[in-house]
PDB file of N, CA and C in Angstrom:
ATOM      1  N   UNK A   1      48.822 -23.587 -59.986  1.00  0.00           N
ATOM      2  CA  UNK A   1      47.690 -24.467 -59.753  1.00  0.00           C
ATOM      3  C   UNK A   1      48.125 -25.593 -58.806  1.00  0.00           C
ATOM      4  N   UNK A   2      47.713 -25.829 -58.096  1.00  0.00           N
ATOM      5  CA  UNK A   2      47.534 -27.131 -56.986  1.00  0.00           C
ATOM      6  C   UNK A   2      47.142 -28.547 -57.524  1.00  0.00           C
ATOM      7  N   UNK A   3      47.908 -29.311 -57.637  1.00  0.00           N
ATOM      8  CA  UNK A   3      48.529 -30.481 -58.008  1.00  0.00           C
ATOM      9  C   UNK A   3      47.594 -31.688 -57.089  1.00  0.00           C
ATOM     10  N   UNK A   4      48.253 -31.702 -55.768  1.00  0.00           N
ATOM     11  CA  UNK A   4      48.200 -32.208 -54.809  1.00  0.00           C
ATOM     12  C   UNK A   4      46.754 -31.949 -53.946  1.00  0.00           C
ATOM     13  N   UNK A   5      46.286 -33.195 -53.261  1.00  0.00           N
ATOM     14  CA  UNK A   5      45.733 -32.831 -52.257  1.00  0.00           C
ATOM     15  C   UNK A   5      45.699 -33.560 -50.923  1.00  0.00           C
ATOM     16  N   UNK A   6      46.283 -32.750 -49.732  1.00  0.00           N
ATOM     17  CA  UNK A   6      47.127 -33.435 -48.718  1.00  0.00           C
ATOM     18  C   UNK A   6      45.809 -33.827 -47.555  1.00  0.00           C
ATOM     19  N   UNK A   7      45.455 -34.306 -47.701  1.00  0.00           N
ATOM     20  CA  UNK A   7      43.801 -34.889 -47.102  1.00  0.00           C
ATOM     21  C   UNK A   7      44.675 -36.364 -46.148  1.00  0.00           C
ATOM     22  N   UNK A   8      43.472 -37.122 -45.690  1.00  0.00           N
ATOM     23  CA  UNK A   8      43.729 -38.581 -44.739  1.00  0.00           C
ATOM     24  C   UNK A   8      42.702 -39.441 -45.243  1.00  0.00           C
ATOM     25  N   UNK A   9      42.954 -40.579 -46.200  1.00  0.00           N
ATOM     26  CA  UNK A   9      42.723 -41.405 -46.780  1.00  0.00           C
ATOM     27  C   UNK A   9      41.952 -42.827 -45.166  1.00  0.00           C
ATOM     28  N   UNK A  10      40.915 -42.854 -45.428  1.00  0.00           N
ATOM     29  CA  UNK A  10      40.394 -43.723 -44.247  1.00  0.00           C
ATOM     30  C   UNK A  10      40.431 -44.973 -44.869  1.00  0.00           C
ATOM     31  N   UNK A  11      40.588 -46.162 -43.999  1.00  0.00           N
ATOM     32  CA  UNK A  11      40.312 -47.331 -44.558  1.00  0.00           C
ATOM     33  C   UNK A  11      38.815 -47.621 -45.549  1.00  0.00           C
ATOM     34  N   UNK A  12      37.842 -47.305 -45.068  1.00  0.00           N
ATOM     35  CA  UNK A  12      36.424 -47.410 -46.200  1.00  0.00           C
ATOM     36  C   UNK A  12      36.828 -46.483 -46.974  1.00  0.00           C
ATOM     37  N   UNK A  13      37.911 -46.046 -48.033  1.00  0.00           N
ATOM     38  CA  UNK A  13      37.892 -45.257 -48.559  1.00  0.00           C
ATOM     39  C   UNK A  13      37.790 -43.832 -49.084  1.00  0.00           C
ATOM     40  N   UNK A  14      37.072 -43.315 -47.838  1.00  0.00           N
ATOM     41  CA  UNK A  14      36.464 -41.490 -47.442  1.00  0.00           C
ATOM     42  C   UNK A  14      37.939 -40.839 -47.119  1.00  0.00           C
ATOM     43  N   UNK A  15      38.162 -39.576 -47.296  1.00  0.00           N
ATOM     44  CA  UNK A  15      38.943 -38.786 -47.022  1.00  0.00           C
ATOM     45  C   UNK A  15      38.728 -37.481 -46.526  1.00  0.00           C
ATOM     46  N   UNK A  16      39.225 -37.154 -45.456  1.00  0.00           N
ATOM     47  CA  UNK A  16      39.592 -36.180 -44.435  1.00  0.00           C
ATOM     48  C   UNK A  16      40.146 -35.020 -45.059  1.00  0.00           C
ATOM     49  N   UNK A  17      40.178 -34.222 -44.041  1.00  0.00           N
ATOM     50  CA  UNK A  17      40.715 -32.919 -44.619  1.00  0.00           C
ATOM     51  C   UNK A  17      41.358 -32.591 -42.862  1.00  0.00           C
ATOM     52  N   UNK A  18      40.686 -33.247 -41.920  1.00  0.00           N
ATOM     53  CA  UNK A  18      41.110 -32.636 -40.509  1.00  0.00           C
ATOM     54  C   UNK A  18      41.786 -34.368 -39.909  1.00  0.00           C
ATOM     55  N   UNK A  19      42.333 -34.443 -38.836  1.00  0.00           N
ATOM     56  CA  UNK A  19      43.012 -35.766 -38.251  1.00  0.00           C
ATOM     57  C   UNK A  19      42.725 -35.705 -36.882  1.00  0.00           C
ATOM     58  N   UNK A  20      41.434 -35.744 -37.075  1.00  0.00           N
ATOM     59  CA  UNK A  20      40.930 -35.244 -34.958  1.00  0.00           C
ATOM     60  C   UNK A  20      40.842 -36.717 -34.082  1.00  0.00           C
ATOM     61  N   UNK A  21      41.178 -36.553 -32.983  1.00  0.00           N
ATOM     62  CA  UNK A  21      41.093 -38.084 -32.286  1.00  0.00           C
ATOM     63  C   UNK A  21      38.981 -37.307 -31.304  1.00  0.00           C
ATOM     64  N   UNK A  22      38.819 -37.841 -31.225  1.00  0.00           N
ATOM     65  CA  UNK A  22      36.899 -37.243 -30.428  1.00  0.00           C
ATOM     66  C   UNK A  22      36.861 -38.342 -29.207  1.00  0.00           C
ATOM     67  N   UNK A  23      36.585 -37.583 -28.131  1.00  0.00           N
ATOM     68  CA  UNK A  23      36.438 -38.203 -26.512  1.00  0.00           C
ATOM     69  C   UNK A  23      34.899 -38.035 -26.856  1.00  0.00           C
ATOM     70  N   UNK A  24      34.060 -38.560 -26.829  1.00  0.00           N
ATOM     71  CA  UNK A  24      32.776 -38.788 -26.650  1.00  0.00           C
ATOM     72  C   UNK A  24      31.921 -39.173 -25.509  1.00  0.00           C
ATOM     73  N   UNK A  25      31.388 -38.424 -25.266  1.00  0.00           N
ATOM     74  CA  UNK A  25      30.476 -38.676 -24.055  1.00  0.00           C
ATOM     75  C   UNK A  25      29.560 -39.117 -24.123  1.00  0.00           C
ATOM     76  N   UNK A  26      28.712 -41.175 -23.591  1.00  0.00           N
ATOM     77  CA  UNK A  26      27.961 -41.208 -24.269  1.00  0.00           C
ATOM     78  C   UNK A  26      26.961 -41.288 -23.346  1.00  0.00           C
ATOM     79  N   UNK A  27      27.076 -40.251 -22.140  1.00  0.00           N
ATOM     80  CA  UNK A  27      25.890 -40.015 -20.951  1.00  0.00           C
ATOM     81  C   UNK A  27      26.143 -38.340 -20.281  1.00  0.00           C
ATOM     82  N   UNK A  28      24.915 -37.565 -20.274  1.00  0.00           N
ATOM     83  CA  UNK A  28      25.113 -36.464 -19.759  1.00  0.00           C
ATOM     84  C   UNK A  28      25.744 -36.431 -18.444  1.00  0.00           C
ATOM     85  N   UNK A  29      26.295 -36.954 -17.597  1.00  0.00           N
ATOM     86  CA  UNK A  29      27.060 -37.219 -16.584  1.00  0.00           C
ATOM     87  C   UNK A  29      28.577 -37.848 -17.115  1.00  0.00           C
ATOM     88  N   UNK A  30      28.620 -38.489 -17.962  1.00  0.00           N
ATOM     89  CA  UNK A  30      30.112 -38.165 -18.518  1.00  0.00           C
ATOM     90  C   UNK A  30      30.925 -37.298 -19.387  1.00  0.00           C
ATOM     91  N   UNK A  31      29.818 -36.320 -19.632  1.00  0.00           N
ATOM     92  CA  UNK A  31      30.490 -34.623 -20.335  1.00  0.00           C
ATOM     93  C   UNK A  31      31.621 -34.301 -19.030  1.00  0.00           C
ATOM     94  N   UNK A  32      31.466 -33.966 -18.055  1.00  0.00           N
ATOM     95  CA  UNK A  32      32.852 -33.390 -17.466  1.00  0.00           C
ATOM     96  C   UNK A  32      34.173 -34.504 -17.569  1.00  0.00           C
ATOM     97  N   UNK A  33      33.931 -35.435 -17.309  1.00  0.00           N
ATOM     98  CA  UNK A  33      34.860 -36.360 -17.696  1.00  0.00           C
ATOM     99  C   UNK A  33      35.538 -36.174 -19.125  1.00  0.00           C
ATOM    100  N   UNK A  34      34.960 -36.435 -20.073  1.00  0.00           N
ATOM    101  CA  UNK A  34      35.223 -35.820 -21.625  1.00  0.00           C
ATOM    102  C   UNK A  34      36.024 -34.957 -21.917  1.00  0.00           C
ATOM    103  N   UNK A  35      35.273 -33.653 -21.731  1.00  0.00           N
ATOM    104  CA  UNK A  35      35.940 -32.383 -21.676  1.00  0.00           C
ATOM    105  C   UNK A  35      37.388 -32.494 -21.049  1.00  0.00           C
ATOM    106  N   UNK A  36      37.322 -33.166 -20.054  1.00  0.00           N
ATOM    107  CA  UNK A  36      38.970 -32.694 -19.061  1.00  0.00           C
ATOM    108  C   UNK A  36      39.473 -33.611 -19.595  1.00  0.00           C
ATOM    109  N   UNK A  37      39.168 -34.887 -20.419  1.00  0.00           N
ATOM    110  CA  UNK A  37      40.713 -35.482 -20.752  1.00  0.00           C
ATOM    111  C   UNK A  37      40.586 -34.550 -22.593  1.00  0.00           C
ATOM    112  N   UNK A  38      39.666 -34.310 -23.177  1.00  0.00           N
ATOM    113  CA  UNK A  38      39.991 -33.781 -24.128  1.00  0.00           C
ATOM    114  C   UNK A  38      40.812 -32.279 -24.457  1.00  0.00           C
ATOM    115  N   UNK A  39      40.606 -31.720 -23.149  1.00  0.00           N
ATOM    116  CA  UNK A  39      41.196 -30.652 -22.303  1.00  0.00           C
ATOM    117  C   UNK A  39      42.624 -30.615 -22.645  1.00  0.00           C
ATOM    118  N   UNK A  40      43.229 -31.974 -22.195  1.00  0.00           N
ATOM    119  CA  UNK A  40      44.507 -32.031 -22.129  1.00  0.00           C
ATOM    120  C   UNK A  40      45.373 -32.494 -23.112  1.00  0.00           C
ATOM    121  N   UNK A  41      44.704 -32.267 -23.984  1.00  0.00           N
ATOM    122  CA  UNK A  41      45.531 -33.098 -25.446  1.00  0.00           C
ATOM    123  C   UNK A  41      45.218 -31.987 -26.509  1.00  0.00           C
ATOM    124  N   UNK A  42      46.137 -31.761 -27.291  1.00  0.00           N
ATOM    125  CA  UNK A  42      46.384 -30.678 -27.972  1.00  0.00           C
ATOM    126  C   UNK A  42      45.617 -30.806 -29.163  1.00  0.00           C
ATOM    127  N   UNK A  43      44.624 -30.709 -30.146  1.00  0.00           N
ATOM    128  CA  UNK A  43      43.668 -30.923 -31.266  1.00  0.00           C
ATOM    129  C   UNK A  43      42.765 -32.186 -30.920  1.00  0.00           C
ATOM    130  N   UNK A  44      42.563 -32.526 -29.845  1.00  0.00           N
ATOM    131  CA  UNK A  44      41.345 -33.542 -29.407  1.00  0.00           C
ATOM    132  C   UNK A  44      40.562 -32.332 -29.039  1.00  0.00           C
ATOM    133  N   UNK A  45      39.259 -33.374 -29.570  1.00  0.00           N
ATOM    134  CA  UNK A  45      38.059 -32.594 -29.722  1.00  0.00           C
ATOM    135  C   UNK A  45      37.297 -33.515 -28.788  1.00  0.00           C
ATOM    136  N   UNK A  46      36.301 -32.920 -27.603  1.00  0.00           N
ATOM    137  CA  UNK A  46      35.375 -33.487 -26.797  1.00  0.00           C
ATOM    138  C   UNK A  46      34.016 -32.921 -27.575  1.00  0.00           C
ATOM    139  N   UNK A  47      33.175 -34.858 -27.346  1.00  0.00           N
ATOM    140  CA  UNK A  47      31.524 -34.475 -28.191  1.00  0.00           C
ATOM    141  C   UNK A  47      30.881 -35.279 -27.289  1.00  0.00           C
ATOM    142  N   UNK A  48      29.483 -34.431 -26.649  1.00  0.00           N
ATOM    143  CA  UNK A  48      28.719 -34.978 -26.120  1.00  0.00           C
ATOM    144  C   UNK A  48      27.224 -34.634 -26.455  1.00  0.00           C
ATOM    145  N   UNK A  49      26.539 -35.629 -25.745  1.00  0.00           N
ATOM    146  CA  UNK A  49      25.552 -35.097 -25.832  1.00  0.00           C
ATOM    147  C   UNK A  49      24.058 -35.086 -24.429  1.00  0.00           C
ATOM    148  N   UNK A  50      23.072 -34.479 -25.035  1.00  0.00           N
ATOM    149  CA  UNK A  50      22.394 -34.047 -23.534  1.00  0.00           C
ATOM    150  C   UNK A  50      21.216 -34.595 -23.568  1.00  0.00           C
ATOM    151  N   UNK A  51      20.787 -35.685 -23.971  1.00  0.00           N
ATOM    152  CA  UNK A  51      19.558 -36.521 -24.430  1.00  0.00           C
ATOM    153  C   UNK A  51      19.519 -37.802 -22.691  1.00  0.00           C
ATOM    154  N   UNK A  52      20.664 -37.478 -21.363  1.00  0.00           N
ATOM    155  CA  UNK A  52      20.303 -38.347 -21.239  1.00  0.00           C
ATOM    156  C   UNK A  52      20.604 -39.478 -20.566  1.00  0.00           C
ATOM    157  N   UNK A  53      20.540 -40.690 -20.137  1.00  0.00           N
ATOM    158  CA  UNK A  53      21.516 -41.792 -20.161  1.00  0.00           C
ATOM    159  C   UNK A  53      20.386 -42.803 -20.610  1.00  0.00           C
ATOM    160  N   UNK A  54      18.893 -42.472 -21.021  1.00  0.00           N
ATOM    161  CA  UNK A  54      18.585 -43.137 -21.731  1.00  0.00           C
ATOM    162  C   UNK A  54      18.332 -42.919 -23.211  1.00  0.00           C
ATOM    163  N   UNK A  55      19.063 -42.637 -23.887  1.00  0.00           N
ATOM    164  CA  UNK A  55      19.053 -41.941 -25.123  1.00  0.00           C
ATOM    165  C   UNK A  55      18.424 -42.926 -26.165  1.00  0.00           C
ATOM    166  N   UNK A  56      18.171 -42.338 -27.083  1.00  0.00           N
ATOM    167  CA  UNK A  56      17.511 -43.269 -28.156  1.00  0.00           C
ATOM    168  C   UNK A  56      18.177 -43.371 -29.592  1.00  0.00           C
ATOM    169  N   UNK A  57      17.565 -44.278 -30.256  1.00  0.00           N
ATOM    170  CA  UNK A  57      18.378 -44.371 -31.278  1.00  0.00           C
ATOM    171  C   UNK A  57      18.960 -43.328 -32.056  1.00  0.00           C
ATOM    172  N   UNK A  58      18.055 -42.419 -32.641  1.00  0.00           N
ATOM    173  CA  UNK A  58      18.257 -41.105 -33.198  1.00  0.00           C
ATOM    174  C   UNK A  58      19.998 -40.855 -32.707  1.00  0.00           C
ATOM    175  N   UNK A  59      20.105 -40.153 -31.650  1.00  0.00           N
ATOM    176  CA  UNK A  59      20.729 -40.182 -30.816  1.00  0.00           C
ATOM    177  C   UNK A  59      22.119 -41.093 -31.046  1.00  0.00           C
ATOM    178  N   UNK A  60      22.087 -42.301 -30.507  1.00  0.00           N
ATOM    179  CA  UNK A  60      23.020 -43.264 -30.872  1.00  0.00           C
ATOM    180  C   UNK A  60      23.442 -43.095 -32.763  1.00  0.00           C
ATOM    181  N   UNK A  61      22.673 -43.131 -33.142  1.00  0.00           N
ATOM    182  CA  UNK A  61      23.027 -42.796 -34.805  1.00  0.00           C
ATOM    183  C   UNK A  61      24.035 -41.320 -34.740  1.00  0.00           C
ATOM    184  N   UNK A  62      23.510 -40.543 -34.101  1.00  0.00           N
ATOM    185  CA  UNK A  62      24.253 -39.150 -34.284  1.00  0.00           C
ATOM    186  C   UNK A  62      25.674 -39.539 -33.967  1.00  0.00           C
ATOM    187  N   UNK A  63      25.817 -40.082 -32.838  1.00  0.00           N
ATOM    188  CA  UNK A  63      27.407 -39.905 -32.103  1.00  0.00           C
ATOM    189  C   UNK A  63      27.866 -40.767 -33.334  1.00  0.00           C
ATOM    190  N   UNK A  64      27.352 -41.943 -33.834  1.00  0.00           N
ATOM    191  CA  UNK A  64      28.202 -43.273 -34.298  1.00  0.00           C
ATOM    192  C   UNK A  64      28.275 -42.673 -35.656  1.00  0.00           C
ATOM    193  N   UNK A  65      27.416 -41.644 -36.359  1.00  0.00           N
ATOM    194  CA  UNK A  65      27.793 -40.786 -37.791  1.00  0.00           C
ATOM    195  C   UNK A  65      29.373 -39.559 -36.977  1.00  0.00           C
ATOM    196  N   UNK A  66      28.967 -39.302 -36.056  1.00  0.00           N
ATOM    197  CA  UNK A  66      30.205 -38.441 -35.758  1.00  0.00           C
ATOM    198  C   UNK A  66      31.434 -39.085 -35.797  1.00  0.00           C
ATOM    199  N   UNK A  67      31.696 -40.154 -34.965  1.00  0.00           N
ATOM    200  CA  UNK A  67      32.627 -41.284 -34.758  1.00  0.00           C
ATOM    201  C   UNK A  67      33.281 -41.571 -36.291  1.00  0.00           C
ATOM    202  N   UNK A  68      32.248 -42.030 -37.354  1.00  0.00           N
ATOM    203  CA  UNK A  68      32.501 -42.124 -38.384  1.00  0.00           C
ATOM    204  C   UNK A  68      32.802 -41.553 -39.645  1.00  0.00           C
ATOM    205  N   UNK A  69      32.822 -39.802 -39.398  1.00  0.00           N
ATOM    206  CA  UNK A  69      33.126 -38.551 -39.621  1.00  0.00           C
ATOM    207  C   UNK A  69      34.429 -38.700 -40.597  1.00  0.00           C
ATOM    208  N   UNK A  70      34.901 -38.752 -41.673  1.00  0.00           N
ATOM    209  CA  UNK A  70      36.159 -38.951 -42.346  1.00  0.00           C
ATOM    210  C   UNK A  70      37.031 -38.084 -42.167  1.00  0.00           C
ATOM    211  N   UNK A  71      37.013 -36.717 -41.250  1.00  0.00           N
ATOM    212  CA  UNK A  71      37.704 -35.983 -40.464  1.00  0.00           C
ATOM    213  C   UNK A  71      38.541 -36.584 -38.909  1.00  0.00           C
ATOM    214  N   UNK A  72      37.765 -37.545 -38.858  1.00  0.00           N
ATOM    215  CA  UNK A  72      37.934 -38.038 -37.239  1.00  0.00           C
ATOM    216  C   UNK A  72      38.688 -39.776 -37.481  1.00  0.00           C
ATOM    217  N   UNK A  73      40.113 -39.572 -36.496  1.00  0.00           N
ATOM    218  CA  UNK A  73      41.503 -40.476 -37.085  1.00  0.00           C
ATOM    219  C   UNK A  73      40.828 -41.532 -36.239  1.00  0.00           C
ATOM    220  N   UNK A  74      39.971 -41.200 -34.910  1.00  0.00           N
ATOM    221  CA  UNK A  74      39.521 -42.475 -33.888  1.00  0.00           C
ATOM    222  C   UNK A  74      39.186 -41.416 -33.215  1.00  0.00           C
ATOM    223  N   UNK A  75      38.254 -42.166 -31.881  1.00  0.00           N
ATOM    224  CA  UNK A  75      37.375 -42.142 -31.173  1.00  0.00           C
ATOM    225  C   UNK A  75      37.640 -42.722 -29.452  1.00  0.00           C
ATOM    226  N   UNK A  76      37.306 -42.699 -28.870  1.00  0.00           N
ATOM    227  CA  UNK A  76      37.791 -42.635 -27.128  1.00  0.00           C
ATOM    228  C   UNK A  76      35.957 -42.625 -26.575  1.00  0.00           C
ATOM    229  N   UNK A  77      35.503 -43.552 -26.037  1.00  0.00           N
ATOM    230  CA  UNK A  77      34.131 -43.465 -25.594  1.00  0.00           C
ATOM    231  C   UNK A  77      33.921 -43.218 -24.418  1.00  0.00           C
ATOM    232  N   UNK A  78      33.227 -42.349 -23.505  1.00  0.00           N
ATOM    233  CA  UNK A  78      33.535 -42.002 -21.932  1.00  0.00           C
ATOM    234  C   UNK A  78      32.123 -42.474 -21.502  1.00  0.00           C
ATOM    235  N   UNK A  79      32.127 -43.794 -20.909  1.00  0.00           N
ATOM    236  CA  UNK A  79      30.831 -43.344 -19.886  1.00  0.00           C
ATOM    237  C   UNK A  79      31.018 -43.764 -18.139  1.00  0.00           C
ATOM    238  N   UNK A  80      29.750 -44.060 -18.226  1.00  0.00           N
ATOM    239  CA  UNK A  80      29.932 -43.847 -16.204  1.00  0.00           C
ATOM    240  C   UNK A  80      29.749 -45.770 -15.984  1.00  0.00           C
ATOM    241  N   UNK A  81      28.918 -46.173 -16.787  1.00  0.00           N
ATOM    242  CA  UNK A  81      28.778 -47.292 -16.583  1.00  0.00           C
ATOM    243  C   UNK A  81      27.464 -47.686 -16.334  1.00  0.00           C
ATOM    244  N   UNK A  82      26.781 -46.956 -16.249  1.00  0.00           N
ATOM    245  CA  UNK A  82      25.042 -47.050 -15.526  1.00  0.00           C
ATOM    246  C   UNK A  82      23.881 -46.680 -17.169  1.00  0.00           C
ATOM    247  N   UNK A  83      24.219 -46.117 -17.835  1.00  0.00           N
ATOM    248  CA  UNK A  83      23.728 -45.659 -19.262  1.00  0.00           C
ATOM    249  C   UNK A  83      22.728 -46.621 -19.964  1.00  0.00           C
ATOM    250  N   UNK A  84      22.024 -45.778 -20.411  1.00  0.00           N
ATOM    251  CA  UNK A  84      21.668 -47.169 -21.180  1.00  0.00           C
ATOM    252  C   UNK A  84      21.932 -47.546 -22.533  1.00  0.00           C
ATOM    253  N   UNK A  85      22.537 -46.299 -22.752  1.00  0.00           N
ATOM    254  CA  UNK A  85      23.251 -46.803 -24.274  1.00  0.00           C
ATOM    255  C   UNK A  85      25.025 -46.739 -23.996  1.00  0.00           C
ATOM    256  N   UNK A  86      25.317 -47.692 -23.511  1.00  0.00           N
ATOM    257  CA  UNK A  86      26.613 -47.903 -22.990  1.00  0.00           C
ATOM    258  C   UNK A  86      27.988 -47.444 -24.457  1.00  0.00           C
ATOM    259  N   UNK A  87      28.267 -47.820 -23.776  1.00  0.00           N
ATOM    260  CA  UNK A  87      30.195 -47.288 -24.295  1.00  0.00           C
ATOM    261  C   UNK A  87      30.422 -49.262 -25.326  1.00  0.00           C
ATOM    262  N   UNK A  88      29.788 -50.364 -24.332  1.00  0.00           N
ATOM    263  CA  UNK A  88      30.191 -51.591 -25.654  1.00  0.00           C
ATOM    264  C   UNK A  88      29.799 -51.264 -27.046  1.00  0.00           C
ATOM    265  N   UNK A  89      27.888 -50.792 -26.383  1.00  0.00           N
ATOM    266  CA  UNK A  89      27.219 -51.071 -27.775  1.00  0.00           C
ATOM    267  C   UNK A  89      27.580 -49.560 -28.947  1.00  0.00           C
ATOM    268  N   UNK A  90      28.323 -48.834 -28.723  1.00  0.00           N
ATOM    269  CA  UNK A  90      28.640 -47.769 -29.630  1.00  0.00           C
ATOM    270  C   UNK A  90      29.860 -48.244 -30.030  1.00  0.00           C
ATOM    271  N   UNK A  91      30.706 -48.981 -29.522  1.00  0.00           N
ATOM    272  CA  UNK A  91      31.803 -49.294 -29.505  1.00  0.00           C
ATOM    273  C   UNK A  91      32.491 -50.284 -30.392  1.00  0.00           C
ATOM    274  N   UNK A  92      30.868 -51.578 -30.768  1.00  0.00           N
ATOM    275  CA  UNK A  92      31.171 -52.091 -31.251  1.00  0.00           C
ATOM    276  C   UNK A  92      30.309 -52.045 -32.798  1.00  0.00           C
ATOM    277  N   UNK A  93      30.278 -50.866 -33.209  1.00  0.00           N
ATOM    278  CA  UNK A  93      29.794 -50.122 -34.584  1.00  0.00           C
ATOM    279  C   UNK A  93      30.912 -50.004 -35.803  1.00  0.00           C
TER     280      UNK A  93
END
């Protein structure tokens, strides 16, 4: 029987089972960007989405529940700079 369980304990208390770092794309024009640095790192995971660069809340809730995912060790935000739901305001969630 299994004793142990070797999980990742998050600061709010939630626990992991995976230790993923997520490049996030938070404008359909910064998916290729994403992808190629998540490309290059060995268990980074690239997440975007296609709503956009004026995306809406819905939206913003999705990435910032992903971000906050108790699988996911941190987060890397990619945008272009022009968005309207920028890389501060997800950033500072």
């Amino acid at each position: 029987m299994i004793t142990t369980f070797q999980g990742y304990e998050r600061l709010d208390g939630s626990v992991g089972v995976r230790n993923r770092i997520v490049v996030m794309a938070v404008a359909d024009c910064a998916e290729p960007v994403a992808r190629m640095i998540a490309g290059g790192v060995e268990g980074v995971v690239a997440i975007s989405q296609h709503h956009g660069c004026i995306a809406g809340e819905m939206v913003a809730n999705t990435l910032i529940g992903a971000g906050k995912n108790p699988n996911v060790a941190g987060v890397l935000l990619v945008g272009m700079g022009c968005e309207g739901m920028s890389v501060d305001s997800l950033g500072n969630v």
